[in-house]
C-alpha atoms as a PDB file:
ATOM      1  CA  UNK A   1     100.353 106.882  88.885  1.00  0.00           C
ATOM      2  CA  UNK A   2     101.242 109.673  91.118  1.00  0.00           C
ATOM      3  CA  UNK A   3     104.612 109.381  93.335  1.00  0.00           C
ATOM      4  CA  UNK A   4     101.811 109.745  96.403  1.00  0.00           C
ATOM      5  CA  UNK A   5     100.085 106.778  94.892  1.00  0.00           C
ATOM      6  CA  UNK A   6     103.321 105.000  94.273  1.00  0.00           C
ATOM      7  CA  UNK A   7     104.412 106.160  98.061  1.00  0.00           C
ATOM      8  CA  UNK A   8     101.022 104.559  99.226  1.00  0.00           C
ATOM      9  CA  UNK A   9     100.924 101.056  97.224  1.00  0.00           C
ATOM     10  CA  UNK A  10     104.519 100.849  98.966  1.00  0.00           C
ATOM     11  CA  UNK A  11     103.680 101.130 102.563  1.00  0.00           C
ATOM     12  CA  UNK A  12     100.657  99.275 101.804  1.00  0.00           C
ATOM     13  CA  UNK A  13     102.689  96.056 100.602  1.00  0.00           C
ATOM     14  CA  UNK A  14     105.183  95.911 103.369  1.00  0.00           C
ATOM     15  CA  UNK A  15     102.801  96.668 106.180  1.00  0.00           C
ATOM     16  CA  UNK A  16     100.846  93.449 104.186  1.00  0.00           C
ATOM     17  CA  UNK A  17     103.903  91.505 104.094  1.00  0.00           C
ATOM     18  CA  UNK A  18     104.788  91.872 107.972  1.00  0.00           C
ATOM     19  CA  UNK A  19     101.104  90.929 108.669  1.00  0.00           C
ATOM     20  CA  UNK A  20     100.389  94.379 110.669  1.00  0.00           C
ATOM     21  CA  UNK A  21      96.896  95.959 110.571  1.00  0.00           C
ATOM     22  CA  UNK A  22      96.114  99.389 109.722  1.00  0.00           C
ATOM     23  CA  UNK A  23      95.565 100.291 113.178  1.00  0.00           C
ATOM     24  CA  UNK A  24      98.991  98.151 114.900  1.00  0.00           C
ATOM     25  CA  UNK A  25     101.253  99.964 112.132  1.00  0.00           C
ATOM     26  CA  UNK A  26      99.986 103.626 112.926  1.00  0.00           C
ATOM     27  CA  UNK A  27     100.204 102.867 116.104  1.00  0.00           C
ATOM     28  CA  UNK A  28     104.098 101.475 115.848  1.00  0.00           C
ATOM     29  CA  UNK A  29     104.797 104.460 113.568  1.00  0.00           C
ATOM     30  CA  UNK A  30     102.799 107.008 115.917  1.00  0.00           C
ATOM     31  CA  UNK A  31     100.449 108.152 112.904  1.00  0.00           C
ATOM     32  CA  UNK A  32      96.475 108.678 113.256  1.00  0.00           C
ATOM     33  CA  UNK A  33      95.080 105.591 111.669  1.00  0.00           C
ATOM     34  CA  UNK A  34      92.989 108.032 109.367  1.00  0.00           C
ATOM     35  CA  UNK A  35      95.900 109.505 107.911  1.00  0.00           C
ATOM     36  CA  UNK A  36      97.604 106.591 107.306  1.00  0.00           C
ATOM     37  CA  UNK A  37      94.841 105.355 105.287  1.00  0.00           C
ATOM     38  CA  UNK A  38      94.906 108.137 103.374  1.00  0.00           C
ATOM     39  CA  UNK A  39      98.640 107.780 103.137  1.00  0.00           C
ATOM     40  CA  UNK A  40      98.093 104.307 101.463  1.00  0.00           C
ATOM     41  CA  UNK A  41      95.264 105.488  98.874  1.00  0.00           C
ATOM     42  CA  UNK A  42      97.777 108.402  97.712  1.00  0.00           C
ATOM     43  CA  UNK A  43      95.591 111.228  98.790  1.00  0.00           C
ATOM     44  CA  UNK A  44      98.167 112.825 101.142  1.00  0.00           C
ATOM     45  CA  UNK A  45     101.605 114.136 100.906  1.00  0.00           C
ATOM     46  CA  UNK A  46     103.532 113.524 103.845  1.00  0.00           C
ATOM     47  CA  UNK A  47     106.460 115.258 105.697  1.00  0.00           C
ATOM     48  CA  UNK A  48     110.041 114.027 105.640  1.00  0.00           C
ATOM     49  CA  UNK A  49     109.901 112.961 109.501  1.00  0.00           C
ATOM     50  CA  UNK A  50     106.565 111.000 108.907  1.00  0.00           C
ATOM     51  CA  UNK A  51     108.304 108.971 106.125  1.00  0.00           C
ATOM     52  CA  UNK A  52     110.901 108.164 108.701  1.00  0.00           C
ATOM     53  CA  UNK A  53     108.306 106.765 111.267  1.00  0.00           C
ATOM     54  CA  UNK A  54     106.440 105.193 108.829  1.00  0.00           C
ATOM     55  CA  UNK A  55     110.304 103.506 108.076  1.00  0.00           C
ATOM     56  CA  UNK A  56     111.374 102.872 111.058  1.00  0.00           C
ATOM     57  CA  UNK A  57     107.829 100.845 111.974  1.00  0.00           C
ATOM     58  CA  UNK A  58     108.379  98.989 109.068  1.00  0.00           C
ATOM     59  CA  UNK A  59     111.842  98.354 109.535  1.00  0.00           C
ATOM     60  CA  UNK A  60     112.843  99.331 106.380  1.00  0.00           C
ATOM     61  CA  UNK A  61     115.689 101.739 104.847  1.00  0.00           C
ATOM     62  CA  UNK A  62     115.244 104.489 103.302  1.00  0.00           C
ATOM     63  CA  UNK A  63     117.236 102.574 100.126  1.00  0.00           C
ATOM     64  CA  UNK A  64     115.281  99.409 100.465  1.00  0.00           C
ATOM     65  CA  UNK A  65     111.963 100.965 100.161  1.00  0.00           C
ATOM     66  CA  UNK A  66     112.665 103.150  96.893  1.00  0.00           C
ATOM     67  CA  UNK A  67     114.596 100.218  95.468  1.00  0.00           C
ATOM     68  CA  UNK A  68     111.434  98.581  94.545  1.00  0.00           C
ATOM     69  CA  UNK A  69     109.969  98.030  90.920  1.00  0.00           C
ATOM     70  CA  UNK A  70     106.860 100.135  91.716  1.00  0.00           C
ATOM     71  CA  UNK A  71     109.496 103.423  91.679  1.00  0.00           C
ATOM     72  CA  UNK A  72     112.029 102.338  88.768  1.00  0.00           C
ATOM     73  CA  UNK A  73     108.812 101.223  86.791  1.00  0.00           C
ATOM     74  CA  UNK A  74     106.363 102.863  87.744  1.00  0.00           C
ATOM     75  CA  UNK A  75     104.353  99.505  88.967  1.00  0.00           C
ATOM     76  CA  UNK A  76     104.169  96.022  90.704  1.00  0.00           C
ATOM     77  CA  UNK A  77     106.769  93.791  90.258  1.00  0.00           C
ATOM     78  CA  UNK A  78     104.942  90.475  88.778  1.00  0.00           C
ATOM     79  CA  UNK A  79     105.615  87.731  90.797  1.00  0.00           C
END
């Protein structure tokens, strides 16, 4: 799995967990809703400053996010 695919699966789960659509996130992280899906299937790199939106509208740090078992492992944490 690429780190864009790894990126994606990762804004995918916490914009899951905090119940927000596709379109209410990009909106919240002023994104395109395209791109964001793109974002989220790992077909796009993305800029430093649209990480930080895409942080900021989850409410997430920039530790918290990479501190996940999808980056140290390389995949989902089982539950």
């Amino acid at each position: 799995m690429t780190i864009q695919e790894r990126i994606g699966k990762r804004i995918t789960q916490l914009r899951k967990e905090k119940k927000l659509s596709q379109q209410k996130f990009a909106y919240e992280a002023d994104i395109e809703r395209s791109f964001l899906t793109h974002i989220e299937k790992g077909r796009k790199n993305i800029s430093v400053g649209t990480l930080e939106r895409i942080f900021a509208g989850l409410e997430v740090s920039f530790k918290d996010f990479f501190d996940a078992e999808i980056f140290i492992n390389g995949k989902k944490k089982k539950a």
